[in-house]
Protein backbone atom coordinates (compact mmCIF):
# COMPACT_ATOMS: atom_id res chain seq x y z
CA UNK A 1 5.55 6.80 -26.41
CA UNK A 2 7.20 3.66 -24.15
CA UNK A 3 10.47 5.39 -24.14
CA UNK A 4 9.26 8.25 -22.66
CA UNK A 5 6.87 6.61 -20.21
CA UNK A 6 9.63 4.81 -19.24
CA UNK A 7 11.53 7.63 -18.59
CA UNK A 8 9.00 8.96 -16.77
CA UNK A 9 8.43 5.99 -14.14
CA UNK A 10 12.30 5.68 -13.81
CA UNK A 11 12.50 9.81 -12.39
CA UNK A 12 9.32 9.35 -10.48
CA UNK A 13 10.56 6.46 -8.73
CA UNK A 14 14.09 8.61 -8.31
CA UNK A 15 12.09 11.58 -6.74
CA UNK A 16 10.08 9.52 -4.83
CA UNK A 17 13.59 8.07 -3.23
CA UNK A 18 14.74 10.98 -2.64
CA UNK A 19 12.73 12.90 -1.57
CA UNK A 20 9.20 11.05 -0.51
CA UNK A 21 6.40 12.92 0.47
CA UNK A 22 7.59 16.74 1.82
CA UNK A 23 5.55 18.37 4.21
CA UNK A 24 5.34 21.88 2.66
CA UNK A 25 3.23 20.24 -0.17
CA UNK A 26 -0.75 19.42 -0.19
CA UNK A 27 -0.55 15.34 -0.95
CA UNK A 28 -3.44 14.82 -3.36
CA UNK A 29 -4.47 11.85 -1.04
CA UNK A 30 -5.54 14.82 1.46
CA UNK A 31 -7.62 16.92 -1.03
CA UNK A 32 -9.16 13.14 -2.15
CA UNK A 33 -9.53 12.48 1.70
CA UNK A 34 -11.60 15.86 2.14
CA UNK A 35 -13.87 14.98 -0.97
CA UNK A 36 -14.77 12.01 0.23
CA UNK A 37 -15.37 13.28 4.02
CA UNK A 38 -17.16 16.12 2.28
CA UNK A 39 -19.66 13.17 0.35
CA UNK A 40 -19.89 11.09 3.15
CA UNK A 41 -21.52 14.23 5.34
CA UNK A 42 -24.05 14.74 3.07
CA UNK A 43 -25.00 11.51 1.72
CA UNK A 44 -25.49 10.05 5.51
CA UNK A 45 -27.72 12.83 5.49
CA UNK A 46 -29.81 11.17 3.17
CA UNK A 47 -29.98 7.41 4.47
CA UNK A 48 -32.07 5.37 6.47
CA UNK A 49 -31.18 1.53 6.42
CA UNK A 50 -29.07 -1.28 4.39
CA UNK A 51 -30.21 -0.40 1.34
CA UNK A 52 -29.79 3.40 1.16
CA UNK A 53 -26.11 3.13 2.91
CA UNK A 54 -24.84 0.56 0.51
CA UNK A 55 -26.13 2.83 -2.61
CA UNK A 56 -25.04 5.97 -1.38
CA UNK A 57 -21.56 4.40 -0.55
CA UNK A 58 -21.54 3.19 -4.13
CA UNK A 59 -22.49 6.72 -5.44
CA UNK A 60 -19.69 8.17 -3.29
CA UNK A 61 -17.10 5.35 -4.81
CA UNK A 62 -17.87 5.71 -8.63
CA UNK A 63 -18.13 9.57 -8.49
CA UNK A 64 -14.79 9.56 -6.23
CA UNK A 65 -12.72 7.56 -8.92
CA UNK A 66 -14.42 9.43 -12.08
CA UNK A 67 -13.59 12.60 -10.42
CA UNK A 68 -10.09 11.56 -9.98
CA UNK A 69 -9.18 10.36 -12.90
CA UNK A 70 -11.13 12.61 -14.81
CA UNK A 71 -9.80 15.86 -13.23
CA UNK A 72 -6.12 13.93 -13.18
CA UNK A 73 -6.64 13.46 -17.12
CA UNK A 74 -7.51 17.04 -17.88
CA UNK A 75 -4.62 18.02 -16.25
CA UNK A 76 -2.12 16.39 -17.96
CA UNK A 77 -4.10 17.13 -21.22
CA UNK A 78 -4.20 21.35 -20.35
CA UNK A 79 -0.37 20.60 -19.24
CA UNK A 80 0.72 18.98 -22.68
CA UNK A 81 -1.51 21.20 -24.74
CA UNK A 82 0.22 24.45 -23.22
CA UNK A 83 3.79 22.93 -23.91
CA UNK A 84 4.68 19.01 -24.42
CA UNK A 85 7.64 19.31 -21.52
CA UNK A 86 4.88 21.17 -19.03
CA UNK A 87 2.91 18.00 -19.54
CA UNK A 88 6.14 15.74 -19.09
CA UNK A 89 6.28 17.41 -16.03
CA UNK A 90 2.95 16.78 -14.62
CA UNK A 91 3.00 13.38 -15.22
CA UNK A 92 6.16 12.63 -13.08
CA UNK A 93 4.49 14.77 -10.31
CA UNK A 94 1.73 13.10 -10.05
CA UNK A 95 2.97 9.44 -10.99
CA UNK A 96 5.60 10.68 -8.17
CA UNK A 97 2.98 11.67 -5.76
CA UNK A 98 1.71 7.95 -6.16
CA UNK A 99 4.59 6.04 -4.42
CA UNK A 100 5.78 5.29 -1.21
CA UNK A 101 8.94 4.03 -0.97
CA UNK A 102 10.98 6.45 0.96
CA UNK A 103 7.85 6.89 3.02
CA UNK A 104 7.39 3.08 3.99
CA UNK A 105 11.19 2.91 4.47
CA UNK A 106 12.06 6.24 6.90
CA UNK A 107 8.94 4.53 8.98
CA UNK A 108 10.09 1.60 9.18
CA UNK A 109 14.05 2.93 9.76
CA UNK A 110 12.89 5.01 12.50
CA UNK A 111 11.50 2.30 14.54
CA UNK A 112 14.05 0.21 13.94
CA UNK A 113 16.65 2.99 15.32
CA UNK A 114 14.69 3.47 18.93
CA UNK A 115 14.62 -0.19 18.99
CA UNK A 116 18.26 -0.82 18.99
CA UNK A 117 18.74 2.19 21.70
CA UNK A 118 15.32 0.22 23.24
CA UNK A 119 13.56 3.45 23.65
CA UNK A 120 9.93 1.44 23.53
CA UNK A 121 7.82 3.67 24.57
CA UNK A 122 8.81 6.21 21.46
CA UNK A 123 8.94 2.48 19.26
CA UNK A 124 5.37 2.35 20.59
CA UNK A 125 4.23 5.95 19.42
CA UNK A 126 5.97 5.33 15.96
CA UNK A 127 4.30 2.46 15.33
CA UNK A 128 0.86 4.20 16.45
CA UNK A 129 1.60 6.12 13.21
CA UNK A 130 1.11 3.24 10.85
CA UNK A 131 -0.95 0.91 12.29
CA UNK A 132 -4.80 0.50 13.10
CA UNK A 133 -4.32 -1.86 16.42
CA UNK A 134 -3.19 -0.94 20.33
CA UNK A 135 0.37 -0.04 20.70
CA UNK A 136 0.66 1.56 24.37
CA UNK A 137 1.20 -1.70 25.34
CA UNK A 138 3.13 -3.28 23.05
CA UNK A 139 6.53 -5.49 23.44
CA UNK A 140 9.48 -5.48 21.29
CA UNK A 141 8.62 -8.37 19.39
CA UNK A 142 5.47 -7.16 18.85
CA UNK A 143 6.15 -3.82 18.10
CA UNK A 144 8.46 -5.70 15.73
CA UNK A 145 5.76 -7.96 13.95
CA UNK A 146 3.68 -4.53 13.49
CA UNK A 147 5.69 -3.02 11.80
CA UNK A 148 7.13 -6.04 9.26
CA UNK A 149 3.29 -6.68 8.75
CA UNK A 150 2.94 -3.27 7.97
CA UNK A 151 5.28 -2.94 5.88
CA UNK A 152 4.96 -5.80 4.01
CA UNK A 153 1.11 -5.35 3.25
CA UNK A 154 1.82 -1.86 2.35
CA UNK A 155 4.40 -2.78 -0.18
CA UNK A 156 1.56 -3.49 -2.45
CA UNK A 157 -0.59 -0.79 -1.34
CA UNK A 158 1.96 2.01 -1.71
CA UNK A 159 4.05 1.12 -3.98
CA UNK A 160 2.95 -2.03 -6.44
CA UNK A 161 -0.56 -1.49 -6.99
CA UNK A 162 0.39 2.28 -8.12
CA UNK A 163 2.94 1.05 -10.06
CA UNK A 164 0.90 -1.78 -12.15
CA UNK A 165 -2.00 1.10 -12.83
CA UNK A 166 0.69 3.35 -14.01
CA UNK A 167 1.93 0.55 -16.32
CA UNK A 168 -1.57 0.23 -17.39
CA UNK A 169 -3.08 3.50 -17.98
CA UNK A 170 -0.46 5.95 -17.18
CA UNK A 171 -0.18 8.53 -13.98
CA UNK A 172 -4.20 9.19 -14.07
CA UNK A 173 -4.62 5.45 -13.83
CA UNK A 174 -2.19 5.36 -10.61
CA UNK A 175 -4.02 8.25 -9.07
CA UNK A 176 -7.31 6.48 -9.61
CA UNK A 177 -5.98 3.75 -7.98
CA UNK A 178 -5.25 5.97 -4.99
CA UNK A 179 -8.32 7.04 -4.54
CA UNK A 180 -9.73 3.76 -4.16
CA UNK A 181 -7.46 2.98 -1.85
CA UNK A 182 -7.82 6.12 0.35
CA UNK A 183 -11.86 5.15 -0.20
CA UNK A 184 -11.30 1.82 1.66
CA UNK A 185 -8.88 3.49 3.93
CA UNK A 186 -11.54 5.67 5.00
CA UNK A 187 -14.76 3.59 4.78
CA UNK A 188 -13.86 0.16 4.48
CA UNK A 189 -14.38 -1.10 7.88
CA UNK A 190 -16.59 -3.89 9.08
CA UNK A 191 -18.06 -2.02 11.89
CA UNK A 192 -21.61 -0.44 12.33
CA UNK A 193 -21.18 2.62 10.70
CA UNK A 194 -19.40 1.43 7.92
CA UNK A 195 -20.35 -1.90 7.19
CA UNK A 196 -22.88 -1.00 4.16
CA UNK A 197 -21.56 2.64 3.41
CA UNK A 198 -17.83 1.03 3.23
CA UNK A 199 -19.02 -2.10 1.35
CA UNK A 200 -18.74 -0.67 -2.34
CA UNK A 201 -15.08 1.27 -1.01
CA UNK A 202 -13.69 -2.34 0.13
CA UNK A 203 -14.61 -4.31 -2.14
CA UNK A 204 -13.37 -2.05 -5.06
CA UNK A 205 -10.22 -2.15 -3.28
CA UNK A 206 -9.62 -5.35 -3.30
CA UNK A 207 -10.26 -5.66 -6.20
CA UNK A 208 -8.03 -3.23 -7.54
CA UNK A 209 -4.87 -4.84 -5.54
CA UNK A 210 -5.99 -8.32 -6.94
CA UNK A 211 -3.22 -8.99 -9.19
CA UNK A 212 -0.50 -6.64 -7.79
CA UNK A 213 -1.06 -9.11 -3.97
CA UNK A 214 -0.30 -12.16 -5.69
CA UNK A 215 2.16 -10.75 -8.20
CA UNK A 216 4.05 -9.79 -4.70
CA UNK A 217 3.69 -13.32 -3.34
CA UNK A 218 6.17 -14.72 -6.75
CA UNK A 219 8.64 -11.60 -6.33
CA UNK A 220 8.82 -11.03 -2.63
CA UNK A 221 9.99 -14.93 -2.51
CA UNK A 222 12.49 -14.33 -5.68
CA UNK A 223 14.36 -11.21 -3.73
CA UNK A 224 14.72 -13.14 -1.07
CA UNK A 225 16.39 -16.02 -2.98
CA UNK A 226 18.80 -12.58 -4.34
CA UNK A 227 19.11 -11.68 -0.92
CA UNK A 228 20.44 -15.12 0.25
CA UNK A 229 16.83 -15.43 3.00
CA UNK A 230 14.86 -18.12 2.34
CA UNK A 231 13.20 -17.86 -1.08
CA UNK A 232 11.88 -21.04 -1.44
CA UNK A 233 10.26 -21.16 1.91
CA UNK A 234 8.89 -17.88 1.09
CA UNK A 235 7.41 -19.27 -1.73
CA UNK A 236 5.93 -22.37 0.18
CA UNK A 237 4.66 -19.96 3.05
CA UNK A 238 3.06 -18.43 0.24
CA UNK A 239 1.09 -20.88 -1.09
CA UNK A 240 0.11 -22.34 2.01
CA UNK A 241 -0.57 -19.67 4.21
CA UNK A 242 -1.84 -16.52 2.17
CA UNK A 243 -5.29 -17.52 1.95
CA UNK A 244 -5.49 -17.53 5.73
CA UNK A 245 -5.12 -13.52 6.05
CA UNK A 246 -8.61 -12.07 7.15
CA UNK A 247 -7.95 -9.65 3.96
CA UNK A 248 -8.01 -11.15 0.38
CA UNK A 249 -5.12 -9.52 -1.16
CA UNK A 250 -3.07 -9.43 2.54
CA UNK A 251 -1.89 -12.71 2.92
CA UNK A 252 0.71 -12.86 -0.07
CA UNK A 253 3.21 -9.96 0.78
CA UNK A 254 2.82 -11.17 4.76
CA UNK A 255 3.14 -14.91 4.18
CA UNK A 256 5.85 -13.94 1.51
CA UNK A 257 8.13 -12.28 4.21
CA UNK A 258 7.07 -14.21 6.84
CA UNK A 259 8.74 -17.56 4.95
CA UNK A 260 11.73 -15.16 3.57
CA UNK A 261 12.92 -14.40 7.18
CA UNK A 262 11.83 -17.68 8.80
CA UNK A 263 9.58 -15.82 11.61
CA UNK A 264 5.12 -15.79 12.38
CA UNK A 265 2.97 -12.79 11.58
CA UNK A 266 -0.22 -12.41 12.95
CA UNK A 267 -1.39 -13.37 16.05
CA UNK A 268 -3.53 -11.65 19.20
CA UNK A 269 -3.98 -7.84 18.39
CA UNK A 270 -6.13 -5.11 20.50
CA UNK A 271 -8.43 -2.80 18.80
CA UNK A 272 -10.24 -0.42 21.15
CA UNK A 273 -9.42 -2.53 24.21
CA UNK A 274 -11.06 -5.27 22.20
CA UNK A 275 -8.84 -8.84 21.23
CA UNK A 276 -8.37 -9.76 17.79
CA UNK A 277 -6.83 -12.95 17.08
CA UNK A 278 -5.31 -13.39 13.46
CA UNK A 279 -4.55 -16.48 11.54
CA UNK A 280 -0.70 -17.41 11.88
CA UNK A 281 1.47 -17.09 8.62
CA UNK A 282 5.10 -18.53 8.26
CA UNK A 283 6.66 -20.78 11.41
CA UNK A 284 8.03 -19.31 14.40
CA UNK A 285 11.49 -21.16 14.10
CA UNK A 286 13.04 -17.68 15.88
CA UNK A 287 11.54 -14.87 17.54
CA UNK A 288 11.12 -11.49 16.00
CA UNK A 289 14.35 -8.50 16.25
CA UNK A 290 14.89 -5.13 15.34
CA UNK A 291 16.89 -6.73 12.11
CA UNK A 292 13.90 -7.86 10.55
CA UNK A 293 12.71 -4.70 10.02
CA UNK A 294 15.98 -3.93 8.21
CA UNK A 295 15.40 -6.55 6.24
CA UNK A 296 11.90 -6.21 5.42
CA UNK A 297 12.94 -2.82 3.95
CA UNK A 298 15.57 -4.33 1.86
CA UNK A 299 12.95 -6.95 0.46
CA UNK A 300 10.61 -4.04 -0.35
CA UNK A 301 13.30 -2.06 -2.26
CA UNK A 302 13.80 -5.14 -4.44
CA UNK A 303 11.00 -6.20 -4.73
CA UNK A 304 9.92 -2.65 -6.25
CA UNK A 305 13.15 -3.00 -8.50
CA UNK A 306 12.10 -6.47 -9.86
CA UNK A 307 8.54 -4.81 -10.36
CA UNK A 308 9.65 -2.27 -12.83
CA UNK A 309 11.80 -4.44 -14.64
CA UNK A 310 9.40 -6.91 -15.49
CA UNK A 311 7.19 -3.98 -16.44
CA UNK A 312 9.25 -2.12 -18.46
CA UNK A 313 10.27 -5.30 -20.62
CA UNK A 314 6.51 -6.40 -21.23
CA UNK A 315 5.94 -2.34 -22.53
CA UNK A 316 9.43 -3.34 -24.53
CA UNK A 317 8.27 -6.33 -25.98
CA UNK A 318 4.92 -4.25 -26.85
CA UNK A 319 6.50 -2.02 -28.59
CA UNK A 320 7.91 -4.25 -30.98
C-alpha cells in the first residue's frame, strides 16, 4: 500500500513537471470555483445581517469540502472497483491535478525573461496574473518583490499543503485541501461583502496550511544552506520576522526567502488605488534583481524535493 502510494506521488509530481496544468483540460479548481459561485448566489439570497452571512458561509464551506472529497472518493472507489490499474490511474490524475510546480515556475520564468530584455510594461501585465495588488505602475524592483513574494507564499499553497494532505489521506485528501483553498481564494477577504460570508472560508484555510507554513520556514532555510544562500539567516529571518506577515501561515515561506537571498519583502502596496503598507521581513542589505526570481524558483524546486523525502521516509518507517 506505501509502495504504491509512493509510486504514485513520485509520477504525479513527474507529470506535474512536465507538463503542469494544459489548457485543453477542465482544472477541477474551475468546476469547484463554479460550485461555490453557484452557492454563494443563492445563499446571499437568503441573508440579512452578521449572523445569517457567517452561517451561510459556513454551510457553503462544510458542504464544499464534503462534496469534494466525497465525490473525489467515489471516484477512485468506481475507478478501482472497475479495474485496480483504472483506479491507479485516477489517483495520479487527480493527486497530479493538485500541484503546481511547473505552474509557479513558467510564471515566475516568464517574468524574469521580459525583465532581463526590460520589457516592464509586459513584466507588469505578467505579474497582474498572479497577484491581488496594482501593477500598472510598478518598478522593477517591485515588480521583482511581487513576484518572489508570490512565489514564495504560494510554494505552500500550491505545492506543500497538497502534498502533506496527500501524505495524509491520499489524492481525495489533497483535493479537499484544494477546495478550501479555492474557498478562501474566493471568499476570504476582509472587505464588506465578504467579511462574515468569507470568515468560515479563511479561517479553514489557515488552518489547513498550519503545519505545511511552518514546515516551509525549517526547509526553505535548509535548501538554501544546499544552495550555498544564506541558510542560517533564513532561519533567523524566520523566527524573527514570520509572525509579522498580516496572514498567519504567510510569514514563514516569505521571511524564509527573504533571509535566504539577503533582500526585504513587503512594504507599500496599492489595492484599488488604495495604500497598503506591509510589515518588513528579512534586511534590505541589496536591492531586489531579476536573479532573485531565478533563485526563488530554484529554492521552491528543493524545497518540494526535501518535502517528499521526508515524507516518503516517515510512510517508510510506518510501514515497518
Amino acid at each position: 500500500m506505501f509502495n504504491q502510494f509512493i509510486i504514485i506521488v513520485i509520477i504525479a509530481l513527474i507529470l506535474d513537471l512536465l507538463i503542469g496544468d494544459p489548457d485543453w483540460i477542465t482544472h477541477p479548481v474551475i468546476i469547484i470555483g463554479k460550485f461555490i459561485n453557484w452557492g454563494e448566489k443563492h445563499l446571499r439570497a437568503i441573508t440579512n445581517g452578521e449572523l445569517s452571512e457567517r452561517l451561510a458561509g459556513i454551510l457553503l464551506a462544510l458542504v464544499t469540502i464534503t462534496l469534494t472529497w466525497s465525490i473525489t472518493y467515489i471516484l477512485i472507489k468506481v475507478g478501482t472497483t472497475i479495474d485496480i490499474w483504472l483506479g491507479l490511474i485516477f489517483k495520479i490524475a487527480i493527486l497530479y491535478t493538485t500541484l503546481s510546480i511547473k505552474g509557479l515556475a513558467k510564471a515566475g520564468g516568464e517574468i524574469y525573461k521580459l525583465l532581463i530584455i526590460s520589457d516592464l510594461q509586459e513584466a507588469r501585465e505578467k505579474v497582474n496574473w498572479i497577484v491581488g495588488r496594482d501593477t500598472t505602475k510598478m518598478a522593477e524592483e517591485e515588480i521583482v518583490r511581487a513576484t518572489v513574494e508570490t512565489l514564495a507564499e504560494n510554494t505552500v499553497d500550491g505545492i506543500l499543503s497538497p502534498l502533506f494532505y496527500a501524505f495524509l489521506g491520499g489524492a481525495p485528501l489533497a483535493m479537499t485541501y484544494k477546495a478550501i483553498n479555492t474557498l478562501d481564494s474566493m471568499l476570504g477577504y476582509k472587505s464588506k461583502d465578504y467579511l462574515y460570508f468569507g470568515w468560515a472560508a479563511a479561517r479553514i484555510d489557515d488552518l489547513a496550511n498550519l503545519i505545511p507554513a511552518r514546515v516551509s520556514g525549517i526547509l526553505f532555510p535548509i535548501a538554501a544552506f544546499l544552495l550555498n544562500k544564506k541558510g542560517i539567516t533564513s532561519f533567523k529571518m524566520v523566527l524573527r520576522d514570520a509572525h509579522k506577515h498580516p496572514s498567519p501561515n504567510g510569514g514563514y515561506s516569505e521571511a524564509a526567502v527573504a533571509g535566504a537571498l539577503g533582500i526585504r519583502l513587503g512594504g507599500l502596496n496599492y489595492y484599488h488605488g488604495q495604500s497598503s503598507f506591509r510589515e518588513y521581513l528579512g534586511e534590505k542589505t541589496r536591492i531586489l534583481e531579476a536573479n532573485d526570481i531565478k533563485d526563488v524558483i530554484n529554492l521552491m524546486y528543493l524545497t518540494t524535493g526535501l518535502f517528499v523525502i521526508i515524507g516518503i521516509t516517515v510512510l517508510l518507517n510506518l510501514k515497518f
